[in-house]
Structures are given as C-alpha cells and as structure tokens.
C-alpha atoms as a PDB file:
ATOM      1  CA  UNK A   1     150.415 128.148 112.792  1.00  0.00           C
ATOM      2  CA  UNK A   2     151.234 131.015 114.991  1.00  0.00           C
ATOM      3  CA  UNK A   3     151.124 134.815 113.964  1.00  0.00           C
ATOM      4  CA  UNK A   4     154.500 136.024 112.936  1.00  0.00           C
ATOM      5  CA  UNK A   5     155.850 139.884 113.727  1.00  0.00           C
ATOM      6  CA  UNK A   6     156.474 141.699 111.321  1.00  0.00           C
ATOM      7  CA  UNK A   7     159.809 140.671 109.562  1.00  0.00           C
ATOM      8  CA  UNK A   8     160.219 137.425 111.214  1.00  0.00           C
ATOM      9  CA  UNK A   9     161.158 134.677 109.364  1.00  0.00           C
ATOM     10  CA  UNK A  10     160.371 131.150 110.696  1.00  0.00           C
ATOM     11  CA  UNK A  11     163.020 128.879 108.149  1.00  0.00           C
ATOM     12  CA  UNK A  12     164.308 125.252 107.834  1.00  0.00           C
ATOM     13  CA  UNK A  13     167.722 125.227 107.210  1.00  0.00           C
ATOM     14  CA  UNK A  14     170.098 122.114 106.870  1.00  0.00           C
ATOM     15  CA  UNK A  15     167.652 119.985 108.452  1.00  0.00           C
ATOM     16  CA  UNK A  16     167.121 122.186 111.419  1.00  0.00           C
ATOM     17  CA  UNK A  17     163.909 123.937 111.947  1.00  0.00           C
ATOM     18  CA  UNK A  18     163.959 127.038 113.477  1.00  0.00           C
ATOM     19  CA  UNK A  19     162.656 130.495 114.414  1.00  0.00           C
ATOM     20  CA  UNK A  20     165.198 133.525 113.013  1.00  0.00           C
ATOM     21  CA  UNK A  21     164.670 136.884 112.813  1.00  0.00           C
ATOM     22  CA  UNK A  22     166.519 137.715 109.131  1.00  0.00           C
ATOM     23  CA  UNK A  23     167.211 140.902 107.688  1.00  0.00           C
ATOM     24  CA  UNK A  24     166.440 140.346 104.177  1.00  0.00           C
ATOM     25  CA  UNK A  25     166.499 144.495 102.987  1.00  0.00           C
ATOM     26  CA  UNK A  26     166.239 143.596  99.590  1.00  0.00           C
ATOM     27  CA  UNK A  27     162.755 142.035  99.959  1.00  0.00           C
ATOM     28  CA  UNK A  28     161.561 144.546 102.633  1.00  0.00           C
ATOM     29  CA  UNK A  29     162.207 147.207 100.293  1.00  0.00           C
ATOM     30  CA  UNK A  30     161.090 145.593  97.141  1.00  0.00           C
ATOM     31  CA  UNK A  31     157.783 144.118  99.838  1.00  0.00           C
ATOM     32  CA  UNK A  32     154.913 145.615  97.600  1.00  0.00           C
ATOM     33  CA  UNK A  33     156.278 144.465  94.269  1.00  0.00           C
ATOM     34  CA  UNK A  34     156.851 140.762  95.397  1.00  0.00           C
ATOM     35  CA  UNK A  35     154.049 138.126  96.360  1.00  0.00           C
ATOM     36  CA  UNK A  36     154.380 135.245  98.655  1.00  0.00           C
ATOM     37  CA  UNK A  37     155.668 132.830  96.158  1.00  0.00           C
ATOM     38  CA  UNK A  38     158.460 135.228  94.918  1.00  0.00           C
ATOM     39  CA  UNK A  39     160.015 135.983  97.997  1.00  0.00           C
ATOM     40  CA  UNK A  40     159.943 132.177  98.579  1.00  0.00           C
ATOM     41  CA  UNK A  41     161.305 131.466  95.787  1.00  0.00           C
ATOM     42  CA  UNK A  42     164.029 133.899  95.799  1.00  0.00           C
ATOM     43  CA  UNK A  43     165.292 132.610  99.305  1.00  0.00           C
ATOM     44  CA  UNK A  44     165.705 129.718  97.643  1.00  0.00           C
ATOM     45  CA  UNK A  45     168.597 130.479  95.940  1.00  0.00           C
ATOM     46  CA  UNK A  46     170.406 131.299  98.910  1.00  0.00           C
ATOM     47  CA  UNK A  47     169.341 126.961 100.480  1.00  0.00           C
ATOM     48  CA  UNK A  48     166.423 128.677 102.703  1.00  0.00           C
ATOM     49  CA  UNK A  49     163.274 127.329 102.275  1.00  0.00           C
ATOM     50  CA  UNK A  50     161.172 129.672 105.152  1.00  0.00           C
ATOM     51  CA  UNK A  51     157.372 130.711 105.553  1.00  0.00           C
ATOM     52  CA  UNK A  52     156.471 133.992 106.545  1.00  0.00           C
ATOM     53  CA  UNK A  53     154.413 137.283 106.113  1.00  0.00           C
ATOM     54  CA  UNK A  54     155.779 140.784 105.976  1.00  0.00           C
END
C-alpha cells in the first residue's frame, strides 16, 4: 500500500473504492487522543469504512 499525505483518506463507500481527500476536523483536532481503531470506528457511523494515517 502506498504512503498517504497527510490527511488523506483512501475510503470504500457504497461499493466504490476510492481515493478522497476528507476534512474530518473533529478527528484532526482530537488526532493525539484517538488511535487507529477509534477513528475507524467512528467513521463508521457515518457508512465509511476508510484506511488511513494522520
């Protein structure tokens, strides 16, 4: 898998699989208190499942 920038989000959504750029300012500001998992888990709730590192 490829290196992702800083704040990109690579997501599959609806059955499309895609590379998006999302501005998720909740989670960038909350970034130290959240691991991996959380973040995943709390995009989620909104029907994105998505890999990434910020």
């Amino acid at each position: 898998m490829r290196g992702f920038r800083k704040g990109e989000v690579r997501t599959a959504y609806k059955g499309r699989y895609h590379t998006d750029i999302l501005r998720i300012n909740d989670l960038l500001a909350a970034e130290k208190y959240l691991n991996t998992y959380t973040k995943k888990v709390l995009l989620k709730k909104f029907n994105i499942v998505a890999e990434f590192r910020l």
